[in-house]
N, C-alpha and C. Protein backbone atom coordinates (compact mmCIF):
# COMPACT_ATOMS: atom_id res chain seq x y z
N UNK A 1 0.82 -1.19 0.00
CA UNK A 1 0.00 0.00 0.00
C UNK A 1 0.86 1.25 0.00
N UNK A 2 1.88 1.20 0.82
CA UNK A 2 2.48 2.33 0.76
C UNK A 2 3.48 2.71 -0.78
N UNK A 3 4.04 1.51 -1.20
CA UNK A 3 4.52 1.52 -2.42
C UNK A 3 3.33 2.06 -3.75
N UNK A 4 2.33 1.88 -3.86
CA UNK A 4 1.39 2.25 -4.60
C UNK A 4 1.36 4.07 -4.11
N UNK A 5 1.22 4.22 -3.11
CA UNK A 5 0.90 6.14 -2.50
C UNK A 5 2.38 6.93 -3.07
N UNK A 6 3.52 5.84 -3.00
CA UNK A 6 4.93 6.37 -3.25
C UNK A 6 4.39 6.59 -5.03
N UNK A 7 4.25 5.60 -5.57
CA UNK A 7 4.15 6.06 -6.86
C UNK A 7 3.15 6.96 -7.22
N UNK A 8 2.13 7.16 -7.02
CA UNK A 8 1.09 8.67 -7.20
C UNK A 8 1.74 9.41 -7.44
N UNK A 9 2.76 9.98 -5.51
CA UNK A 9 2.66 11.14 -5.30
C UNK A 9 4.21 11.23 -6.24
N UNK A 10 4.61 12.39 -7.17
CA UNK A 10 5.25 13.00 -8.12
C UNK A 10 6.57 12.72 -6.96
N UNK A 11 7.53 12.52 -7.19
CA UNK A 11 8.95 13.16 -6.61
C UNK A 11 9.27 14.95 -6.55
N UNK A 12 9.78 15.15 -5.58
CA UNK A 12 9.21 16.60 -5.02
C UNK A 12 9.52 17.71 -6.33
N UNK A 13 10.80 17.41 -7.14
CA UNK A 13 11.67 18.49 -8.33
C UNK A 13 10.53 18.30 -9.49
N UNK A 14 9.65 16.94 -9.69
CA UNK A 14 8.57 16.76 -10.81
C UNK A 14 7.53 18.11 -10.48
N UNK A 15 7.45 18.13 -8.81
CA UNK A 15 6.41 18.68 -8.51
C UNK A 15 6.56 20.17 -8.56
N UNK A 16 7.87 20.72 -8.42
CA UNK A 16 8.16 22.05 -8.52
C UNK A 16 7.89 22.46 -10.04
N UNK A 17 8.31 21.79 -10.74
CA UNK A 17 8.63 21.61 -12.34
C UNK A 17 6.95 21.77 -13.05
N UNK A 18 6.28 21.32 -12.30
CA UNK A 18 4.67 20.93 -12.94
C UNK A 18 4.32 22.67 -12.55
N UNK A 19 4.30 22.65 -10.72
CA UNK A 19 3.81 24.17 -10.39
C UNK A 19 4.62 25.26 -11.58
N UNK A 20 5.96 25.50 -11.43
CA UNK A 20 6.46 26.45 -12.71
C UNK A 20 5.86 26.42 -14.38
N UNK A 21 5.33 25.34 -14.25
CA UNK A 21 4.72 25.49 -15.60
C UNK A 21 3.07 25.31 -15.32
N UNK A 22 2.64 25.15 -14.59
CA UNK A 22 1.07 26.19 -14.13
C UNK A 22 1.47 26.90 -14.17
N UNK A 23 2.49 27.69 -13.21
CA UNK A 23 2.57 29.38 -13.27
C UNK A 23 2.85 30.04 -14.57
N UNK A 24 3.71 29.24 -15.09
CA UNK A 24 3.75 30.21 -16.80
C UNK A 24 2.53 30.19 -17.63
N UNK A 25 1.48 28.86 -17.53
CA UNK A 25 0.52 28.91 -18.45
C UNK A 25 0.06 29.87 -18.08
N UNK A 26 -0.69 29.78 -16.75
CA UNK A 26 -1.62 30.73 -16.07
C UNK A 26 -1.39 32.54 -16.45
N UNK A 27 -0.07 32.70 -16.18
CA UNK A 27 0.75 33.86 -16.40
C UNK A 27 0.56 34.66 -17.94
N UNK A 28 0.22 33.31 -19.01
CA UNK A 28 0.25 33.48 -20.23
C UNK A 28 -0.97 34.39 -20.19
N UNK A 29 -2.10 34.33 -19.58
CA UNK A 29 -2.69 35.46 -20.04
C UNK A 29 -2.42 36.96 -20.28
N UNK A 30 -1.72 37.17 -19.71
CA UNK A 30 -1.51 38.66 -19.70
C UNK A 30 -1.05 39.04 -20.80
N UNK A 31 -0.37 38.06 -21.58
CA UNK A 31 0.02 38.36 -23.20
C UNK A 31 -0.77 39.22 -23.76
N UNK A 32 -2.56 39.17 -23.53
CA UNK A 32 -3.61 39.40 -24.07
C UNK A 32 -3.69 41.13 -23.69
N UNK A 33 -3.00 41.48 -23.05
CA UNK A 33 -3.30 42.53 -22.29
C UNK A 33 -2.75 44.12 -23.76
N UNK A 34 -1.69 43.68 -24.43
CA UNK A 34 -1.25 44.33 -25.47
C UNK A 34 -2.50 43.91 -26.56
N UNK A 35 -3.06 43.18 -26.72
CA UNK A 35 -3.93 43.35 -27.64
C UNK A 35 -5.39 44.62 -27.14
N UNK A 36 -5.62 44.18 -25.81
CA UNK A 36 -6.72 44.97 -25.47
C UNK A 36 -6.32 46.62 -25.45
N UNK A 37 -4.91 46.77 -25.10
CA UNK A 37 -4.63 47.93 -25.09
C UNK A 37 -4.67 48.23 -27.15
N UNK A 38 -4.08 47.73 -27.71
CA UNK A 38 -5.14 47.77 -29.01
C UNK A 38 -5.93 48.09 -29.63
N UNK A 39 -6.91 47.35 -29.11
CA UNK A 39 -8.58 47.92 -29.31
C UNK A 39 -8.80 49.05 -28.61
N UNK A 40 -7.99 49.69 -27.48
CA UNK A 40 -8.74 50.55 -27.12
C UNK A 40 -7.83 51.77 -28.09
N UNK A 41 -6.73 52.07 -29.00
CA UNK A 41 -6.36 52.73 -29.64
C UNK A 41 -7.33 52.92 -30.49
N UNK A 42 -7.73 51.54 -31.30
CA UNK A 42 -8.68 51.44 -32.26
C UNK A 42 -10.01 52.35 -31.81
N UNK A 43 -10.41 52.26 -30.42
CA UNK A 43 -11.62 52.96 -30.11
C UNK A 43 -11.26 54.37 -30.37
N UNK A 44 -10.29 54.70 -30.09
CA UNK A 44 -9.61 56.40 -30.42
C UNK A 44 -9.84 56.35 -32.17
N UNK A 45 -9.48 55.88 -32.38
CA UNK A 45 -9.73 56.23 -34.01
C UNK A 45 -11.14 56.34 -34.33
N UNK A 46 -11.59 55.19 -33.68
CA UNK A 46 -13.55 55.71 -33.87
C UNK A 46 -13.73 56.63 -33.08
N UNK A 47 -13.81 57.64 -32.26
CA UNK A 47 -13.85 58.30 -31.85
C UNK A 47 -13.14 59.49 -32.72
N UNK A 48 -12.19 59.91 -33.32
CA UNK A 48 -11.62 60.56 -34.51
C UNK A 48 -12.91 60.93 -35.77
N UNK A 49 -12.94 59.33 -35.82
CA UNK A 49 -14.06 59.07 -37.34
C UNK A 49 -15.20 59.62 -36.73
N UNK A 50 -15.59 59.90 -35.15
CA UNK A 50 -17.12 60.20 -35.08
C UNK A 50 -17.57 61.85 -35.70
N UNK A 51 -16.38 62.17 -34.61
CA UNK A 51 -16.16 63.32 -34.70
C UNK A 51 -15.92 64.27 -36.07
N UNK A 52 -15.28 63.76 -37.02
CA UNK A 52 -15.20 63.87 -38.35
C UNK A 52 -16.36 64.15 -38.87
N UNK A 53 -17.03 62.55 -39.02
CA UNK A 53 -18.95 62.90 -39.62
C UNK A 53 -19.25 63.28 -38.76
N UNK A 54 -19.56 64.03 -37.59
CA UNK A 54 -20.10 64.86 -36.82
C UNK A 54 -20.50 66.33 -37.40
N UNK A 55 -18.94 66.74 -37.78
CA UNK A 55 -18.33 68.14 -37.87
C UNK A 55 -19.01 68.03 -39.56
N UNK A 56 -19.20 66.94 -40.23
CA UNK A 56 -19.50 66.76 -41.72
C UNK A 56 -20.98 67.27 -41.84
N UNK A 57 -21.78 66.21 -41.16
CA UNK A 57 -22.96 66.89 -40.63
C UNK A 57 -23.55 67.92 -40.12
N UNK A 58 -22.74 69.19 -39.77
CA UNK A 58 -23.16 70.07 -39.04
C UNK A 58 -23.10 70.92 -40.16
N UNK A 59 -21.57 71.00 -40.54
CA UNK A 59 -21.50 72.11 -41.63
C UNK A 59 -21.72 72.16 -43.08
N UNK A 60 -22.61 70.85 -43.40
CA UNK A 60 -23.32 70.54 -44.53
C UNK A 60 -25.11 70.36 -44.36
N UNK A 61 -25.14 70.35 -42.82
CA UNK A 61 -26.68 70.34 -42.78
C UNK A 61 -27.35 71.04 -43.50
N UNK A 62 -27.50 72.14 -44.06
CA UNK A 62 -28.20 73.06 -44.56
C UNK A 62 -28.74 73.03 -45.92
N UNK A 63 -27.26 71.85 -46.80
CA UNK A 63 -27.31 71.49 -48.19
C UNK A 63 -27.61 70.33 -48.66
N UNK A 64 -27.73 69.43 -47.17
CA UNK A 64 -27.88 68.13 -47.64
C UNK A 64 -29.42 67.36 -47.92
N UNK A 65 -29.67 66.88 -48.52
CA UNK A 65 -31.12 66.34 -48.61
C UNK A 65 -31.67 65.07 -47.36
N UNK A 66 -32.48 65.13 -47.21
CA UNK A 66 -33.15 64.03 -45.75
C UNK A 66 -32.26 63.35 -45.90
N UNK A 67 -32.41 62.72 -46.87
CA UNK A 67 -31.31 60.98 -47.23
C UNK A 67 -30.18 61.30 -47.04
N UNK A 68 -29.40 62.10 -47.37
CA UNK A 68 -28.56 62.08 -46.54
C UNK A 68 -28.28 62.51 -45.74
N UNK A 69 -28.78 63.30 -44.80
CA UNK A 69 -28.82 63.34 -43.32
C UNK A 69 -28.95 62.21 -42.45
N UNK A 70 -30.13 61.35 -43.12
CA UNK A 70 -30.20 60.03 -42.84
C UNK A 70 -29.24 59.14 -42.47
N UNK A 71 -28.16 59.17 -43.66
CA UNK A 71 -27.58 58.26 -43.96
C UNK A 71 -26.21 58.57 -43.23
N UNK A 72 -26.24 59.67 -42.78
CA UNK A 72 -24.71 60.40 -41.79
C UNK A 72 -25.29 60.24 -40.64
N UNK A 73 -26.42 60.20 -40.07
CA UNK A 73 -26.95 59.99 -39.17
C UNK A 73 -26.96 58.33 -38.54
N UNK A 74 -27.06 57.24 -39.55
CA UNK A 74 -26.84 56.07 -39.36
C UNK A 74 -25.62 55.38 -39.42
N UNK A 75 -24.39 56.49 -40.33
CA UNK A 75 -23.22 55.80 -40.26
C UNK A 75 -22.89 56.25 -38.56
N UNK A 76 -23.03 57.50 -37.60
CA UNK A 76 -22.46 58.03 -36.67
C UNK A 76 -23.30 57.24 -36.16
N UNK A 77 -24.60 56.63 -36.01
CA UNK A 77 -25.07 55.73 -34.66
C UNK A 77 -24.06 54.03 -35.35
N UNK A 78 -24.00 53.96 -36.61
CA UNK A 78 -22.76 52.77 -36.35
C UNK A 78 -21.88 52.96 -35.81
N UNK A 79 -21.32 54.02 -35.73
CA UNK A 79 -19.71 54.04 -35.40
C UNK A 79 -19.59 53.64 -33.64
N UNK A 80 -21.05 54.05 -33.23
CA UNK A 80 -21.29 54.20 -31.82
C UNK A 80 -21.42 52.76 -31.59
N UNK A 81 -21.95 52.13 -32.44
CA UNK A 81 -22.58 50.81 -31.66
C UNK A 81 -20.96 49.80 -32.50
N UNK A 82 -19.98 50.31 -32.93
CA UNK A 82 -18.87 49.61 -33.04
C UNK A 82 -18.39 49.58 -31.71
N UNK A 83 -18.45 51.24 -31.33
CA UNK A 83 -17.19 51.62 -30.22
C UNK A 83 -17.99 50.69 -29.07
N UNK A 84 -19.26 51.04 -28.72
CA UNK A 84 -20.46 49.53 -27.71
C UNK A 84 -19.27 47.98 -27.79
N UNK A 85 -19.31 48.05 -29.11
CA UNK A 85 -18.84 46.54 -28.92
C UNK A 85 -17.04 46.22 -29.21
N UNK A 86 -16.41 47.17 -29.32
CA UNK A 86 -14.86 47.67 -28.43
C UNK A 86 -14.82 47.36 -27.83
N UNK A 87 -15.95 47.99 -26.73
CA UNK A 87 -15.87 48.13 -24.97
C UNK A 87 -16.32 46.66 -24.56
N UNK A 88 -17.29 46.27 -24.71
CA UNK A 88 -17.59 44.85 -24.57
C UNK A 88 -16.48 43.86 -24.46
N UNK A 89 -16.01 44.36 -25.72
CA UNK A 89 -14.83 43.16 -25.89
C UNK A 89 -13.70 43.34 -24.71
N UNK A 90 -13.06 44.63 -24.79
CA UNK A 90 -11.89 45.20 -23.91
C UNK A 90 -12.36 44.69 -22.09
N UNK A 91 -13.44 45.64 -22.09
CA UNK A 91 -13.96 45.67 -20.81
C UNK A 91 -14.08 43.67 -20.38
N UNK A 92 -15.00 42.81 -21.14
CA UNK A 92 -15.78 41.60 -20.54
C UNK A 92 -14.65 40.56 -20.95
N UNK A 93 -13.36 41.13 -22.35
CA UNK A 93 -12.60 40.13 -22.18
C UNK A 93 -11.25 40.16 -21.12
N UNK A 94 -10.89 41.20 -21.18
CA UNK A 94 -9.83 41.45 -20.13
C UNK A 94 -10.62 41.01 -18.39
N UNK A 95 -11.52 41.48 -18.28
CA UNK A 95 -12.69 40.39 -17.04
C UNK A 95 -12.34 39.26 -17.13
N UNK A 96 -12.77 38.22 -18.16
CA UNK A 96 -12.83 36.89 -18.23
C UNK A 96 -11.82 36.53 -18.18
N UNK A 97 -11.19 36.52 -19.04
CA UNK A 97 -9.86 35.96 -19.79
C UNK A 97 -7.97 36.70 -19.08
N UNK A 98 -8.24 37.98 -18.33
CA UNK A 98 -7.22 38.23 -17.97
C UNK A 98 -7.13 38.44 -16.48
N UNK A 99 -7.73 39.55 -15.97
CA UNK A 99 -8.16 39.76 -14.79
C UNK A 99 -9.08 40.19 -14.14
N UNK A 100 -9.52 40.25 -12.73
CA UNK A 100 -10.46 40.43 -12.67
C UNK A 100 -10.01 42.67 -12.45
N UNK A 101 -11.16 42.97 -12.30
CA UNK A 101 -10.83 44.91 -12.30
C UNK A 101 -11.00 45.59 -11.39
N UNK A 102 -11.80 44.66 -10.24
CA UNK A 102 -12.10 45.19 -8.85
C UNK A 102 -11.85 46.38 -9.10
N UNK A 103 -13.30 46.54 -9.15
CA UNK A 103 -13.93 48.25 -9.84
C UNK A 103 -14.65 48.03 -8.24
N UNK A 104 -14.95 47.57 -7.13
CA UNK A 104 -15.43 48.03 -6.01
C UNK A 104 -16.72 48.45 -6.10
N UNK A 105 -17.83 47.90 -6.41
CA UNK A 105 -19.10 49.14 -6.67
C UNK A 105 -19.00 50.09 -7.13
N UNK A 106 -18.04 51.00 -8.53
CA UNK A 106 -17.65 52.05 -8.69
C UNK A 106 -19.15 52.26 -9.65
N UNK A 107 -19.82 53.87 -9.50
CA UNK A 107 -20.95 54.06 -9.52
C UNK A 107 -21.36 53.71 -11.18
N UNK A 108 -20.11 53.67 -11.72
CA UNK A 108 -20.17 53.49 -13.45
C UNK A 108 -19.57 52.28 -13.56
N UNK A 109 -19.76 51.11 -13.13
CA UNK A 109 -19.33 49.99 -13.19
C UNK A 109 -20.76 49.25 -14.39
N UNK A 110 -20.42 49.20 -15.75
CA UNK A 110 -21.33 48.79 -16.09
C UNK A 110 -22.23 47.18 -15.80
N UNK A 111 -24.10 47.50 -15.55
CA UNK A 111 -24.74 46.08 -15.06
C UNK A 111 -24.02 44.90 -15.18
N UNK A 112 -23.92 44.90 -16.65
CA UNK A 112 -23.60 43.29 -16.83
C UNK A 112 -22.04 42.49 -16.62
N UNK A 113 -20.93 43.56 -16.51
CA UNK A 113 -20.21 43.39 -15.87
C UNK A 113 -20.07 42.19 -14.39
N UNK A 114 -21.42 42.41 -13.55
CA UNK A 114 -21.57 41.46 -12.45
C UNK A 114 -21.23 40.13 -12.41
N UNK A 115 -21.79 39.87 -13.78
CA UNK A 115 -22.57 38.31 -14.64
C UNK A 115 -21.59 37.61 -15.75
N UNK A 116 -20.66 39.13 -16.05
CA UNK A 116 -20.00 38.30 -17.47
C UNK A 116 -19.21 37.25 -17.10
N UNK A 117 -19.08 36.29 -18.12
CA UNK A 117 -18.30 34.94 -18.27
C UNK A 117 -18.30 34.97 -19.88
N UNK A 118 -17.68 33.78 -20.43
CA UNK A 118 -17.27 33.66 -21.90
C UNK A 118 -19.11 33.37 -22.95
N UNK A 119 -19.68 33.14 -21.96
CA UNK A 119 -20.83 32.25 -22.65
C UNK A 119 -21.90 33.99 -22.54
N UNK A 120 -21.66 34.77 -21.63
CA UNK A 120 -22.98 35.97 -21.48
C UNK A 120 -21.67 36.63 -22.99
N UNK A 121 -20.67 36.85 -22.73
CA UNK A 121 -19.45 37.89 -23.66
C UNK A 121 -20.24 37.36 -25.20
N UNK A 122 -20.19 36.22 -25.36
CA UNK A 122 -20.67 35.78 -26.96
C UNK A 122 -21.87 36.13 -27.02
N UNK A 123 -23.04 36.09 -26.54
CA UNK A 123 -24.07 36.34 -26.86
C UNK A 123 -23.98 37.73 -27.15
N UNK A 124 -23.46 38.60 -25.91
CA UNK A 124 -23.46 39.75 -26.35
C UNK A 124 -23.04 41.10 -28.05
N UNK A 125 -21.61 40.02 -27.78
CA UNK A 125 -20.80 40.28 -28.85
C UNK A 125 -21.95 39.75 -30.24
N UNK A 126 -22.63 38.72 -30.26
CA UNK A 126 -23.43 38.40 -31.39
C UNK A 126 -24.51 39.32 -31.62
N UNK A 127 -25.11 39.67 -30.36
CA UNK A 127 -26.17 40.85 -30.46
C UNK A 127 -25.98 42.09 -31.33
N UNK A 128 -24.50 42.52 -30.42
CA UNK A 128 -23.58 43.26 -30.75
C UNK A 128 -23.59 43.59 -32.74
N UNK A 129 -22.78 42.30 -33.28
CA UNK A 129 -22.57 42.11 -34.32
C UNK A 129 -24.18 42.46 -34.98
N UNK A 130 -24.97 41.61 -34.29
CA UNK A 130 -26.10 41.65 -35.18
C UNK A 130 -27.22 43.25 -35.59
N UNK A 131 -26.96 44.18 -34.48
CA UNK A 131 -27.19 45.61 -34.41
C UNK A 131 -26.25 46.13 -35.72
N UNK A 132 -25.30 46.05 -35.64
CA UNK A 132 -24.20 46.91 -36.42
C UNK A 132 -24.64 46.14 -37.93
N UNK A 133 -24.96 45.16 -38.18
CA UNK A 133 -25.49 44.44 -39.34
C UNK A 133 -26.91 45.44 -39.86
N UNK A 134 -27.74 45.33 -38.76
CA UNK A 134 -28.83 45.80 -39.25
C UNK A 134 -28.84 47.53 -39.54
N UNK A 135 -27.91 48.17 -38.93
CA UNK A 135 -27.57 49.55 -39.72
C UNK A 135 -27.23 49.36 -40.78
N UNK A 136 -25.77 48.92 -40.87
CA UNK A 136 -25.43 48.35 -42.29
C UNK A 136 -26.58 48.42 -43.23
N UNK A 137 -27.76 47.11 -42.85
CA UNK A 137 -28.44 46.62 -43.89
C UNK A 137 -29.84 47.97 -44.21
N UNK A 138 -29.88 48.85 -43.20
CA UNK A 138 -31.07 49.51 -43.30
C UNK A 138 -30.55 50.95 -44.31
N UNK A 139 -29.17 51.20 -44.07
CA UNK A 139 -28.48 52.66 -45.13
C UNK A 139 -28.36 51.89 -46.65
N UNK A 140 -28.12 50.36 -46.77
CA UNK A 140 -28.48 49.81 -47.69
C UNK A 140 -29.69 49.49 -48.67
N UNK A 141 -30.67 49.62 -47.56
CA UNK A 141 -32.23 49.52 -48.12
C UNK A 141 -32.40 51.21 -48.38
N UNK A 142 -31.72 51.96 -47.54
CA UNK A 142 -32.23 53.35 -48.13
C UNK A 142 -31.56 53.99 -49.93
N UNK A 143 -30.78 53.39 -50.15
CA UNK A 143 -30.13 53.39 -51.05
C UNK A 143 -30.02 52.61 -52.13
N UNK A 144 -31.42 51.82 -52.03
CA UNK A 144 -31.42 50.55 -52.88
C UNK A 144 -32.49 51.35 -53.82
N UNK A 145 -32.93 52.20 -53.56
CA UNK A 145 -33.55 52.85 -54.20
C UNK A 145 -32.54 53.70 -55.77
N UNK A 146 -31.57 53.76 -55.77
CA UNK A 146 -30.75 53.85 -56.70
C UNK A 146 -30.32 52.75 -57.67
N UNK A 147 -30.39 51.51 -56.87
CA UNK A 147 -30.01 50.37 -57.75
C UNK A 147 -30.75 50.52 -59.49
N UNK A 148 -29.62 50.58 -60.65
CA UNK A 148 -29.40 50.67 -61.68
C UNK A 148 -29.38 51.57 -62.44
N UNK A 149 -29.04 52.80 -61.29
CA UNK A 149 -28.74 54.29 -61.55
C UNK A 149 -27.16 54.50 -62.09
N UNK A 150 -26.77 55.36 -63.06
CA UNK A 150 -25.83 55.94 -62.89
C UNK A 150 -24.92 56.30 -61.23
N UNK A 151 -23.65 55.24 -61.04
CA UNK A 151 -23.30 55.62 -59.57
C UNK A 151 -24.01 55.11 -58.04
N UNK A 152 -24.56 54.26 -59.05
CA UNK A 152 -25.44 53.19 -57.50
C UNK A 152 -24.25 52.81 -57.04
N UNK A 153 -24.48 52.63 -55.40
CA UNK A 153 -23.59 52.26 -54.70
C UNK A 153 -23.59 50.39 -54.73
N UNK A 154 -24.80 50.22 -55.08
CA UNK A 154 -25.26 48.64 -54.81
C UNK A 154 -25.83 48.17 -55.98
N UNK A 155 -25.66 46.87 -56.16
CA UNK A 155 -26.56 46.01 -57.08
C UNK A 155 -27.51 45.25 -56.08
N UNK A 156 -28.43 44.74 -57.44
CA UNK A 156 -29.82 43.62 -56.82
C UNK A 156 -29.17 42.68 -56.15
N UNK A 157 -28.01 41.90 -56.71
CA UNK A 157 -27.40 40.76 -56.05
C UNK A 157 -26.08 41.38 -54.45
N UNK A 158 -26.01 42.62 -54.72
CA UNK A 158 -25.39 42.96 -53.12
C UNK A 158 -26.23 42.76 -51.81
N UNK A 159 -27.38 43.34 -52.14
CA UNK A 159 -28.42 43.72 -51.21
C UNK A 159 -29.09 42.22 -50.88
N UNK A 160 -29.01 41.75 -51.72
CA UNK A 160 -29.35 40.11 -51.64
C UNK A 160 -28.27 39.18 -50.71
N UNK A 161 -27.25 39.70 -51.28
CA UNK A 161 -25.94 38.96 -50.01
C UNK A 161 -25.78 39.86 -49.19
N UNK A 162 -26.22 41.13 -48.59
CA UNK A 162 -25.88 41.71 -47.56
C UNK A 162 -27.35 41.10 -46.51
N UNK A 163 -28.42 41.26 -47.13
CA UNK A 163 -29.58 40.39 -46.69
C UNK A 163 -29.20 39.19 -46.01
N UNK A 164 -28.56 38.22 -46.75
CA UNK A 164 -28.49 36.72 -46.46
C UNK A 164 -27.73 36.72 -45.36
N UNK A 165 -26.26 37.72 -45.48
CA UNK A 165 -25.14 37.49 -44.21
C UNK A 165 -26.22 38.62 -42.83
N UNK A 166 -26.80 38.77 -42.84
CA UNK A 166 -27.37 39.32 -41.66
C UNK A 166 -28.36 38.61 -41.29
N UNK A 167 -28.82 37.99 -42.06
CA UNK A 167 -29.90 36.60 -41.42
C UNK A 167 -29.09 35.09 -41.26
N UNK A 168 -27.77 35.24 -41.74
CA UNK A 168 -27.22 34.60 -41.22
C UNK A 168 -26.63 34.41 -39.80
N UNK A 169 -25.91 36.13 -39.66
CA UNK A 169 -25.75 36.32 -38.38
C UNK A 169 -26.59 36.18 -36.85
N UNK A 170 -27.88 36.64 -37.81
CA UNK A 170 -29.28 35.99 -36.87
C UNK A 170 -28.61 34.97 -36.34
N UNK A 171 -29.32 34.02 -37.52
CA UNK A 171 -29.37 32.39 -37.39
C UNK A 171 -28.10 31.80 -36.20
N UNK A 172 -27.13 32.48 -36.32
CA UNK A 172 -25.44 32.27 -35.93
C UNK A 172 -25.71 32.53 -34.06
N UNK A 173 -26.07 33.78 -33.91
CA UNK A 173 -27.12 34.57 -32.83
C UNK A 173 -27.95 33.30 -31.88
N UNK A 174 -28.83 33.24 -32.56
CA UNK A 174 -29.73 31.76 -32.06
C UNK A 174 -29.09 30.63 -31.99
N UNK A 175 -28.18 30.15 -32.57
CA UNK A 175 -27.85 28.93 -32.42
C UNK A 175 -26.72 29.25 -31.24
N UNK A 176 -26.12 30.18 -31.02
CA UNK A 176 -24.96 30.60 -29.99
C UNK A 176 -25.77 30.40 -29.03
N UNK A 177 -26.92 31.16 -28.85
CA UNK A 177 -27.92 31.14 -27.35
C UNK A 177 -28.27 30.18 -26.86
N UNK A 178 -29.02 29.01 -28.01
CA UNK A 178 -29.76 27.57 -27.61
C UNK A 178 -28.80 27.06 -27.33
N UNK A 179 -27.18 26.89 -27.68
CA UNK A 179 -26.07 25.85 -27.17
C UNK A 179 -25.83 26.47 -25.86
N UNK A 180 -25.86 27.39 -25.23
CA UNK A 180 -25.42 28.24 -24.22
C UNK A 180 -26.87 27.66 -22.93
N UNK A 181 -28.45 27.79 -23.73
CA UNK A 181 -28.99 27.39 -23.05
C UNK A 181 -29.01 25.67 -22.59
N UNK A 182 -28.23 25.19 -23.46
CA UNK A 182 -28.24 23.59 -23.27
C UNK A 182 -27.31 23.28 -22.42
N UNK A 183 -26.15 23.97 -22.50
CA UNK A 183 -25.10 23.84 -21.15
C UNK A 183 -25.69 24.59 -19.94
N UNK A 184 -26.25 25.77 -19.75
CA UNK A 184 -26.83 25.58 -18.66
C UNK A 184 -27.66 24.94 -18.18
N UNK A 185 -28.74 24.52 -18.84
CA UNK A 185 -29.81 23.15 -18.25
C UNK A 185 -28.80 21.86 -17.87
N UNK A 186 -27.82 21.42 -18.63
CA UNK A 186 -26.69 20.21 -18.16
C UNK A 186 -26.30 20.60 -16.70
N UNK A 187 -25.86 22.04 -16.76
CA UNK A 187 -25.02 22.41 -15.24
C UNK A 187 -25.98 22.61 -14.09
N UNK A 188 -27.78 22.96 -14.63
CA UNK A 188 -28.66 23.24 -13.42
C UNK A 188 -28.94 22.11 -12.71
N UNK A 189 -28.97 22.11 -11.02
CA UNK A 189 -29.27 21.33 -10.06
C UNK A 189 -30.59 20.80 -10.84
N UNK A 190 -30.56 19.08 -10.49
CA UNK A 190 -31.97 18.70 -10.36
C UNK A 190 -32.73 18.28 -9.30
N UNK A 191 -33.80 18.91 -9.11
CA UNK A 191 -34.73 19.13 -8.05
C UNK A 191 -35.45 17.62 -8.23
């Protein structure tokens, strides 16, 4: 019996050797930390670009027709719901995946922050995706009204594949959620 417990337990230098390499995997996250700092440059540049069509919009309001007011109006709520899902990413992956931020109850600690894990981050991020799709697809429908004009921005068959990849993304959307809801029913207590 005791010869069997001798072989289990590792010889003590295996065991140092195993912990040093937990500690480096574990450690490996922080690699991630130069990418997030990254995205948040990238958020500065959207923030640049807002500001840009902002200033475009103001000092062309006067000459521009609905449609395109419209249509400066829907690229600047995209740009917003990009920079939304920046922050998502920066904010819920550096949470998950790197550290935690012990933000303390800080009064701007955003809700879902409480809750995030990898499985709430995807849904979101799909939501995410799927908003920024449907701007996309709606400055597209406003403009489909040109299709086979001199200088259309779009053909019949764009609007048709910009259609399909956003009901795809749906579809992508739903199927992310129902697998998400199937692992939690696996992990819920049964009563």
């Amino acid at each position: 019996m005791t010869q069997q417990t001798e072989r289990a337990t590792p010889p003590l230098d295996d065991r140092r050797h195993l912990r040093v390499l937990a500690s480096l995997i574990f450690g490996s996250r922080w690699l991630q930390v130069p990418l997030y700092l990254g995205l948040i440059v990238a958020q500065c540049v959207y923030v640049f670009l807002f500001v840009k069509e902002l200033i475009h919009l103001i000092l062309h309001a006067s000459s521009f027709s609905e449609q395109q007011i419209m249509l400066l109006v829907l690229a600047l709520i995209d740009v917003v719901m990009i920079s939304n899902l920046l922050v998502m990413v920066i904010v819920g992956g550096y949470e998950t995946f790197v550290s935690r931020l012990n933000l303390g109850g800080h009064p701007d600690q955003p809700e879902w922050l409480d809750h995030v894990n990898a499985s709430v981050l995807k849904i979101k991020l799909a939501m995410a995706i799927i908003g920024i799709s449907s701007i996309h697809l709606l400055k597209t429908f406003i403009e489909a009204g040109n299709i086979g004009a001199e200088g259309a921005k779009f053909t019949e068959a764009g609007v048709m594949w910009q259609t399909i990849i956003h009901v795809t993304f749906i579809l992508s959307a739903m199927g992310i959620a129902w697998v998400d809801s199937l692992g939690q029913r696996a992990h819920a207590p049964r009563h």
